[in-house]
N, C-alpha and C. Protein backbone atom coordinates (compact mmCIF):
# COMPACT_ATOMS: atom_id res chain seq x y z
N UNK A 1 -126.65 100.57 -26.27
CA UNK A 1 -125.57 99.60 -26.29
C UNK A 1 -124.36 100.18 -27.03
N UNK A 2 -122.91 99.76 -26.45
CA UNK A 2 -122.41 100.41 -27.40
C UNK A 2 -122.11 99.83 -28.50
N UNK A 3 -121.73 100.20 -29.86
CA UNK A 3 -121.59 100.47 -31.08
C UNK A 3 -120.35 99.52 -31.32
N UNK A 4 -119.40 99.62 -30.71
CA UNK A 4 -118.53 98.46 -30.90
C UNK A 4 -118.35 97.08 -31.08
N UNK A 5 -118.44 97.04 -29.12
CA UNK A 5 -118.80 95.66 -28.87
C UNK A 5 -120.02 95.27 -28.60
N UNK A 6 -121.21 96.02 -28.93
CA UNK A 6 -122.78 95.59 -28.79
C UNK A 6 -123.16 94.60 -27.69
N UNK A 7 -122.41 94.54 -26.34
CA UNK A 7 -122.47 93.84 -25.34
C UNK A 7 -122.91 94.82 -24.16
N UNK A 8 -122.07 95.61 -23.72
CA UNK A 8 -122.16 96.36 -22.66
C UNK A 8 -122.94 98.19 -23.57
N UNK A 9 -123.27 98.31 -22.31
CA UNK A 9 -124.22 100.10 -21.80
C UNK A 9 -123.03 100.45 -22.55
N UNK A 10 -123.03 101.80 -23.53
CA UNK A 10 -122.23 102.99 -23.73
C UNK A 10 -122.20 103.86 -22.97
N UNK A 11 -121.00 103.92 -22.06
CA UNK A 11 -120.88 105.12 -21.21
C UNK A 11 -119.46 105.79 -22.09
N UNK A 12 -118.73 106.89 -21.24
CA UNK A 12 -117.69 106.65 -21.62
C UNK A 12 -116.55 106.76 -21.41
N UNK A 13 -116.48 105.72 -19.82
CA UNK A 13 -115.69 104.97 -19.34
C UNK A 13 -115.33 103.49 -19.91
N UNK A 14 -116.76 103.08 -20.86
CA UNK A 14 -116.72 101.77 -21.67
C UNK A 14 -116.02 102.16 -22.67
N UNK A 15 -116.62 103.22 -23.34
CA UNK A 15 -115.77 103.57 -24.69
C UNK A 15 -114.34 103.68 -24.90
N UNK A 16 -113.95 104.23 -24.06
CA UNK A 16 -112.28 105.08 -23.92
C UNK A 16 -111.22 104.04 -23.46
N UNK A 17 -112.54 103.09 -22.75
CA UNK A 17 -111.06 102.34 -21.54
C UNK A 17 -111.52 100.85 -21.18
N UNK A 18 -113.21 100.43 -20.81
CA UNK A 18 -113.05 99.06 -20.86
C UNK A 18 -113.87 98.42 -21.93
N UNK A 19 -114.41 99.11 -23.14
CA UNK A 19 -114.90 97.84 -23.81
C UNK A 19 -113.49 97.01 -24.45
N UNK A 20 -114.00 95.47 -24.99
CA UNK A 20 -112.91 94.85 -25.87
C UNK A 20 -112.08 95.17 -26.59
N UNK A 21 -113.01 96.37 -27.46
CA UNK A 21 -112.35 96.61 -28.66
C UNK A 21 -111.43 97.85 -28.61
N UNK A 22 -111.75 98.60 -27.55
CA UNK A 22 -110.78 99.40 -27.12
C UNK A 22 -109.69 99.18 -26.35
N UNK A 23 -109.78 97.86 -25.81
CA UNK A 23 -108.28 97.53 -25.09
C UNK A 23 -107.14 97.08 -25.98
N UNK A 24 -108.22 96.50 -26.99
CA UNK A 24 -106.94 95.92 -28.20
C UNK A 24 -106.54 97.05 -28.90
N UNK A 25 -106.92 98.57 -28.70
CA UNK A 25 -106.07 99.81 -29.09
C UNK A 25 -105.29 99.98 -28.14
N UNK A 26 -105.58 100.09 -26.85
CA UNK A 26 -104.55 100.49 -25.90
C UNK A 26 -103.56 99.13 -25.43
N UNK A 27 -103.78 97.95 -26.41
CA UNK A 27 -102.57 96.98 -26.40
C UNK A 27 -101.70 96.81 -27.52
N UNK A 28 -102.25 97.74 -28.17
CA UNK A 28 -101.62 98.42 -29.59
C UNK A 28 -100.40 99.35 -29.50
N UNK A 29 -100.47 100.08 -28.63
CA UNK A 29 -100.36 101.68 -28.96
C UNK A 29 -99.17 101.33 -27.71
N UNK A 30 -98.18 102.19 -27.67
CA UNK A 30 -97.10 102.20 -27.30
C UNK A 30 -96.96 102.74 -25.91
N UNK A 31 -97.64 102.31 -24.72
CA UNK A 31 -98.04 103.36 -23.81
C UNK A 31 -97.37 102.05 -22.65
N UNK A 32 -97.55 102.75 -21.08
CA UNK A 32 -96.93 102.34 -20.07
C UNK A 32 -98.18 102.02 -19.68
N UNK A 33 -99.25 101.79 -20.00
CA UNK A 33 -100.92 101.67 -19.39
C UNK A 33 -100.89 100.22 -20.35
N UNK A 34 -100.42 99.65 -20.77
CA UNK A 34 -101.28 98.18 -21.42
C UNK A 34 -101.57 97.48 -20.14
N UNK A 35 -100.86 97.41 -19.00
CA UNK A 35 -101.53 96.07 -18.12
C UNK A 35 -102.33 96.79 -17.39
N UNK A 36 -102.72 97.91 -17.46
CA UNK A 36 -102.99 98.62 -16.44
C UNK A 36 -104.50 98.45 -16.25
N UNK A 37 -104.91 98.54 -15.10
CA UNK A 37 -106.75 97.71 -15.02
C UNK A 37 -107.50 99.14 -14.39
N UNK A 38 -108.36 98.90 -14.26
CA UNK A 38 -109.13 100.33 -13.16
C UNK A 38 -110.78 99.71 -13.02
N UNK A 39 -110.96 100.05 -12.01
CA UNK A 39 -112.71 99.37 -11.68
C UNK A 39 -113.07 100.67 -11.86
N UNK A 40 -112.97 101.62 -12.13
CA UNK A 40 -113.60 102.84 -12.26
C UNK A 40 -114.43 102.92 -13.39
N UNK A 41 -115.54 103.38 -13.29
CA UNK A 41 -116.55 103.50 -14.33
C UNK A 41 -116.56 104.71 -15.20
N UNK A 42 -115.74 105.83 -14.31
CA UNK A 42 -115.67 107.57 -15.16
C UNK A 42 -114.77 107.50 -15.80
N UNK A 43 -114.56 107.99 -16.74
CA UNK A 43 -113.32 107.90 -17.57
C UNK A 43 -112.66 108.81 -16.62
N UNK A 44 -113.44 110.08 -16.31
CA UNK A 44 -112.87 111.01 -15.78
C UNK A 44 -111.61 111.08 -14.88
N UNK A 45 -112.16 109.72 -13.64
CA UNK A 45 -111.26 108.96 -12.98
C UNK A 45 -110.58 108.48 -13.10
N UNK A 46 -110.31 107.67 -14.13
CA UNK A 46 -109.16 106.79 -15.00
C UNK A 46 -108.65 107.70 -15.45
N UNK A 47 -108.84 108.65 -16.33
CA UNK A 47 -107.63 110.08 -16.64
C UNK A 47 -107.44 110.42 -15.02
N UNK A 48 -107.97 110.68 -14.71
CA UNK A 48 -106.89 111.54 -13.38
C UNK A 48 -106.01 110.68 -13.02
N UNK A 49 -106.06 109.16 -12.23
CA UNK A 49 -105.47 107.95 -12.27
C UNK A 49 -104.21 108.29 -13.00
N UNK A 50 -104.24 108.43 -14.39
CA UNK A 50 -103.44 108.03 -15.10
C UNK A 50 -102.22 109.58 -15.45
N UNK A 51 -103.36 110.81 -15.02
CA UNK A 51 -102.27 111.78 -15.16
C UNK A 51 -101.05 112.07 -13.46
N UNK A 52 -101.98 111.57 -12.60
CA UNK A 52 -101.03 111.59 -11.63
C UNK A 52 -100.36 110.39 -11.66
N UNK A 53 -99.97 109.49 -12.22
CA UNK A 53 -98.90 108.38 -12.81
C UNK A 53 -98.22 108.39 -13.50
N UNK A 54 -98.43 108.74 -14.37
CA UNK A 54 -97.11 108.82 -15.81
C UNK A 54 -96.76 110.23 -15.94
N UNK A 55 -95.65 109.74 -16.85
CA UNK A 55 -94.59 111.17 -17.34
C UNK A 55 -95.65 112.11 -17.97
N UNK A 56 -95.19 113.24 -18.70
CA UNK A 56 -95.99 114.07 -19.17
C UNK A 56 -96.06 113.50 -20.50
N UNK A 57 -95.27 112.96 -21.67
CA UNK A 57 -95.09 112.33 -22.74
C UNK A 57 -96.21 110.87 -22.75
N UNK A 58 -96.11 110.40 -21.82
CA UNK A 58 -96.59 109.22 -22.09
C UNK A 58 -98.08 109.51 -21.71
N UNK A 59 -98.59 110.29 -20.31
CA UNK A 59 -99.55 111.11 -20.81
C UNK A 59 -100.84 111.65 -21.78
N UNK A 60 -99.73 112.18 -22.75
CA UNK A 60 -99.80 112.91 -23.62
C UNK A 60 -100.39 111.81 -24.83
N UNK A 61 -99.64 110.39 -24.84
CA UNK A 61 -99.99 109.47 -26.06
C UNK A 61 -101.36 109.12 -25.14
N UNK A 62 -101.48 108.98 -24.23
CA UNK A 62 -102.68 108.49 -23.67
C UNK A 62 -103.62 109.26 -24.16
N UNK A 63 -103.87 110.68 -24.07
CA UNK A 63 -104.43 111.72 -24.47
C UNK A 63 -105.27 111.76 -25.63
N UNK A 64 -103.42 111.41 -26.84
CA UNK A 64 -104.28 111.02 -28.01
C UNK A 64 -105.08 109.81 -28.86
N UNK A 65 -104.25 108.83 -27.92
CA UNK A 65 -104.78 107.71 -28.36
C UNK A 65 -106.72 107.44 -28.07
N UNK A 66 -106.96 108.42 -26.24
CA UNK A 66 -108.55 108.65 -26.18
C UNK A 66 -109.04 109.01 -27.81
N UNK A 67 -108.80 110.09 -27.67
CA UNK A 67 -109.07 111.05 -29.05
C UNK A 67 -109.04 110.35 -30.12
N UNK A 68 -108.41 109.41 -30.65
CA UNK A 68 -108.25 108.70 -31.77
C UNK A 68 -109.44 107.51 -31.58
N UNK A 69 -109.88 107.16 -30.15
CA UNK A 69 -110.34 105.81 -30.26
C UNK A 69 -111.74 106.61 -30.21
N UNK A 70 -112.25 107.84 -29.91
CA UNK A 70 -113.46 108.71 -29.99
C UNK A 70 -113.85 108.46 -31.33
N UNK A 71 -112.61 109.15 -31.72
CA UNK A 71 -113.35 108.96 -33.82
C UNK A 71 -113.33 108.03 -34.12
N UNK A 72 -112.48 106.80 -33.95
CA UNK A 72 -112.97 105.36 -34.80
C UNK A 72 -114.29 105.14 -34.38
N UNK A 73 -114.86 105.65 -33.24
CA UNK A 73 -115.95 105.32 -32.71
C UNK A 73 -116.94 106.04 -33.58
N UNK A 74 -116.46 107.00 -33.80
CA UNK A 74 -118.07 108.05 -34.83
C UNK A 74 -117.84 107.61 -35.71
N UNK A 75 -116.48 107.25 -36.49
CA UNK A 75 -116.25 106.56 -38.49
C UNK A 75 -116.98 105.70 -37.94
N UNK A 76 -117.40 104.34 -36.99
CA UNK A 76 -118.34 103.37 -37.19
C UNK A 76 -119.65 103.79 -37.21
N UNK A 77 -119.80 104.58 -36.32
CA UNK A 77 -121.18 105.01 -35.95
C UNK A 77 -121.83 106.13 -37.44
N UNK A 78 -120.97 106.84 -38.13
CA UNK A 78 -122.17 107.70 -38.99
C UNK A 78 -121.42 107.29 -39.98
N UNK A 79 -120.00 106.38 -40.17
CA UNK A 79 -119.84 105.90 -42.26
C UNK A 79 -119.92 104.58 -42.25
N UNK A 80 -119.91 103.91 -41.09
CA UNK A 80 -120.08 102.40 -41.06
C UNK A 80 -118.59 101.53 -41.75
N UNK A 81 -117.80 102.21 -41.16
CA UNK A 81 -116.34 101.95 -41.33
C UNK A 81 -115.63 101.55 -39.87
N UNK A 82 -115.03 100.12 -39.60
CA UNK A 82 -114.49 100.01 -38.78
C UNK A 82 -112.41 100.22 -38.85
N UNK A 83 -112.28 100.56 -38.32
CA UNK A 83 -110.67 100.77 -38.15
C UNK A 83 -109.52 99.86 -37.48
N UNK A 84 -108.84 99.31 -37.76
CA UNK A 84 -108.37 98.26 -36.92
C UNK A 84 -107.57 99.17 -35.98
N UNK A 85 -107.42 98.42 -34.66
CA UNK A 85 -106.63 98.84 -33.42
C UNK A 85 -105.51 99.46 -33.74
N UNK A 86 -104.39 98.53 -34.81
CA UNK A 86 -103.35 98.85 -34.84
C UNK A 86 -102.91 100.72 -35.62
N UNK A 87 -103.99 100.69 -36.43
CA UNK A 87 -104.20 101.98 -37.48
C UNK A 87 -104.41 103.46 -36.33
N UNK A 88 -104.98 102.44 -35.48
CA UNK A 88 -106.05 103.83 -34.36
C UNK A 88 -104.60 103.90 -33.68
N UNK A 89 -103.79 102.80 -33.01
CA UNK A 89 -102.84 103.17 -31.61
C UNK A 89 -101.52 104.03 -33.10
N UNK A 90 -101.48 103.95 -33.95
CA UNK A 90 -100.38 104.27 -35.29
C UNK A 90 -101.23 105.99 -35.19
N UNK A 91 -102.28 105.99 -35.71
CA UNK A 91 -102.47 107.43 -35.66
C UNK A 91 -102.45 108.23 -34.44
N UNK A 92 -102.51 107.87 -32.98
CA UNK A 92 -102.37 108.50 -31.73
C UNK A 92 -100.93 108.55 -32.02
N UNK A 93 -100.03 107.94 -32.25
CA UNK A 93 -98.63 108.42 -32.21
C UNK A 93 -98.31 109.29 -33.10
N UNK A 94 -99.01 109.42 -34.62
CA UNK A 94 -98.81 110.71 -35.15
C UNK A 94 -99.17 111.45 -34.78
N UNK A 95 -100.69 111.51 -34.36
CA UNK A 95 -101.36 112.70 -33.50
C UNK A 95 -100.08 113.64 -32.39
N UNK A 96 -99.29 112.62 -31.77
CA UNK A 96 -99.14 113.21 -30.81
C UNK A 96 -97.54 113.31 -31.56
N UNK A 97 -96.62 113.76 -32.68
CA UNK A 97 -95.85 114.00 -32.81
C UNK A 97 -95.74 114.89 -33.62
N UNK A 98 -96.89 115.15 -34.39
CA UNK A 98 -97.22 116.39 -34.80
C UNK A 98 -97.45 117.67 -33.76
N UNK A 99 -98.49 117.31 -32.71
CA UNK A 99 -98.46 118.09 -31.60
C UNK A 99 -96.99 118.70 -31.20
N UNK A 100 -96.49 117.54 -30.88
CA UNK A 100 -94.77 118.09 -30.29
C UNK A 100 -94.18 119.10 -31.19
N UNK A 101 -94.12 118.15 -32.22
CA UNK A 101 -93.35 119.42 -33.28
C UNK A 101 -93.92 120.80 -33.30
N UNK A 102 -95.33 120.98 -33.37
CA UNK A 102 -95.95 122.49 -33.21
C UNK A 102 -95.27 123.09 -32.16
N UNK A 103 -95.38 122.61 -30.97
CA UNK A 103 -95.43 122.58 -29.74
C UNK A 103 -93.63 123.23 -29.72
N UNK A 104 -92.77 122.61 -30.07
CA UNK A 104 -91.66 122.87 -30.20
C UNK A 104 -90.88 124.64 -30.97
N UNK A 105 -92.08 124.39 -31.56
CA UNK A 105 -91.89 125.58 -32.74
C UNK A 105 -92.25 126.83 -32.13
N UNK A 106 -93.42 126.71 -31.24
CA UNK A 106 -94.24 127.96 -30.93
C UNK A 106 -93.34 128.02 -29.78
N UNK A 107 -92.73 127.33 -29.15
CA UNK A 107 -92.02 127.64 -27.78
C UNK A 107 -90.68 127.92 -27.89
N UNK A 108 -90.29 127.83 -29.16
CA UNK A 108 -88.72 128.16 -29.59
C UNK A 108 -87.92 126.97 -28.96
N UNK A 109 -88.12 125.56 -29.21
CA UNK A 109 -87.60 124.55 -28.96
C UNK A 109 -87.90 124.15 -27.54
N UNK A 110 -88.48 124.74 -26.47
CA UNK A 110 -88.83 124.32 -24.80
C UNK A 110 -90.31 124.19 -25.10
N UNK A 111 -90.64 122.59 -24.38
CA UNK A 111 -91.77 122.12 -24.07
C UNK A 111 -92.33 122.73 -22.57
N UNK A 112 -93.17 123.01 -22.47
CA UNK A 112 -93.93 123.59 -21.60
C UNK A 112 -94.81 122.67 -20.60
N UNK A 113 -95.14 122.08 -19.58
CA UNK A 113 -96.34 121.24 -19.07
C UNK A 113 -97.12 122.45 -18.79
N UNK A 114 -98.55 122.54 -18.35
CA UNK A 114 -99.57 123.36 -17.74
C UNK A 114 -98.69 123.31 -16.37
N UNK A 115 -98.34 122.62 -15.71
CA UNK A 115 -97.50 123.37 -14.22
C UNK A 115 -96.35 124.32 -14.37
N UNK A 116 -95.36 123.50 -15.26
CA UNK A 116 -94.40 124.74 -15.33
C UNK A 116 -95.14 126.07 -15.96
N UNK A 117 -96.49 126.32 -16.77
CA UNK A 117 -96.70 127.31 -17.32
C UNK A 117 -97.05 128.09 -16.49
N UNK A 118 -98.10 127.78 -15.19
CA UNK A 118 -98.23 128.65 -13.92
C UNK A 118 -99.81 129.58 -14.52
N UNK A 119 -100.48 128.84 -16.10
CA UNK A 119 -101.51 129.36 -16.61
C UNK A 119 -102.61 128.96 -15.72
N UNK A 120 -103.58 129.69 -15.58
CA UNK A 120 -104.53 129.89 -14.62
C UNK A 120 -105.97 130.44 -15.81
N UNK A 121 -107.13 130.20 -15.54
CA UNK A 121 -108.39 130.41 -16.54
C UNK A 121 -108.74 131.69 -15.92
N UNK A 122 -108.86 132.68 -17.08
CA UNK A 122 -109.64 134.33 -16.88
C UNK A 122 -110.68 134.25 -17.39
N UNK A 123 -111.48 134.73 -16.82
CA UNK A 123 -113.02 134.92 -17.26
C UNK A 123 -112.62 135.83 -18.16
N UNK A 124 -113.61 135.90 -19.25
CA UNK A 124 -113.77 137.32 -20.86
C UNK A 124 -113.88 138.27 -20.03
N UNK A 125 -113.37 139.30 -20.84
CA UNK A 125 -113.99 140.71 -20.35
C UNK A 125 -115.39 140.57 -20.33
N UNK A 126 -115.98 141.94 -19.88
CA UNK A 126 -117.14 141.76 -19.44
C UNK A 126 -118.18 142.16 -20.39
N UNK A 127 -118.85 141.55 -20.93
CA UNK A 127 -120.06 141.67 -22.36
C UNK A 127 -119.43 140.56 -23.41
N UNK A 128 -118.32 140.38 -23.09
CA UNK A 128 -117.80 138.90 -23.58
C UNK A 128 -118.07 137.65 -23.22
N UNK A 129 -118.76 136.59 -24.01
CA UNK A 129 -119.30 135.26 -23.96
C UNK A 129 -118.44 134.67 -24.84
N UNK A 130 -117.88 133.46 -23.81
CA UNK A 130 -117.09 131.78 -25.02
C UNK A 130 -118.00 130.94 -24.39
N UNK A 131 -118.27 130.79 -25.69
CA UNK A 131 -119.28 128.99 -26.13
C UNK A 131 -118.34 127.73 -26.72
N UNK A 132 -118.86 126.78 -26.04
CA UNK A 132 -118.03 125.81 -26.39
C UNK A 132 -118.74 124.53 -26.49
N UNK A 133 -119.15 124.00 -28.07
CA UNK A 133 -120.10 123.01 -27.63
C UNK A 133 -119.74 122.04 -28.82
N UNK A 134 -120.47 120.73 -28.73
CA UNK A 134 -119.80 119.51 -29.87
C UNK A 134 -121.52 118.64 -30.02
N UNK A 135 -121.57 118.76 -31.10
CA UNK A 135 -122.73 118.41 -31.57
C UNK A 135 -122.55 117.22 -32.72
N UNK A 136 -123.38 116.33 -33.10
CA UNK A 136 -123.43 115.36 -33.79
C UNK A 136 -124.72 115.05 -34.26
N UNK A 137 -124.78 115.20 -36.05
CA UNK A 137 -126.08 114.55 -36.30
C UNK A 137 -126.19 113.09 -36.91
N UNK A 138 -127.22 112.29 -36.99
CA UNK A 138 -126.97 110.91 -37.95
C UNK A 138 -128.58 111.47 -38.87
């Protein structure tokens, strides 16, 4: 069950996008998605949905605001600390203005999207292995 709203299955299409307690973040948070509905069960789907719709900026708060509503989800789950909506959609907007500013710096003031970059994934050289994994204990 999930951890939130202790009503519905934890998937995490519930988590990110339709339980309760996550809509009152994304009715928080400063985004062009508050009315926005989806019968989709993948989150996966609802991000794609949502990246072929919006600007790259707004996007981008979508992005972090997921990310932000992930960890309020583990602070409940392993310190038993809940976060109010408004704190979670407040830190996705720092999240994501700190980003910019990096973002700004390393590019010498031009923002970049992954299309205009024209970046494409290279396999390692060869005897070279990347691992990439996210683990959690309670």
């Amino acid at each position: 069950m999930c951890p939130m709203c202790r009503v519905e299955v934890e998937t995490v299409g519930h988590a990110l996008w339709s339980c309760s307690t996550t809509q009152d973040v994304w009715m928080e948070g400063n985004t062009k998605i508050q009315k926005s509905t989806s019968d989709e069960d993948a989150f996966s789907h609802i991000f794609l949905k949502l990246l072929n719709r919006l600007e790259d900026l707004d996007f981008d708060l979508v992005a972090c605001t997921a990310w932000q509503i992930w960890l309020r989800q583990n602070i409940l789950v392993f310190e038993g600390e809940f976060t109010h909506p408004k704190i979670v959609a407040q830190a996705a907007g720092n999240e994501l203005a700190f980003h910019l500013q990096v973002s700004q710096r390393a590019n010498g003031g031009r923002r970049k999207s992954c299309q205009q970059a024209n970046e494409k994934w290279k396999a390692p050289p060869m005897g070279i292995v990347k691992l990439n994994w996210d683990a959690a204990i309670d």
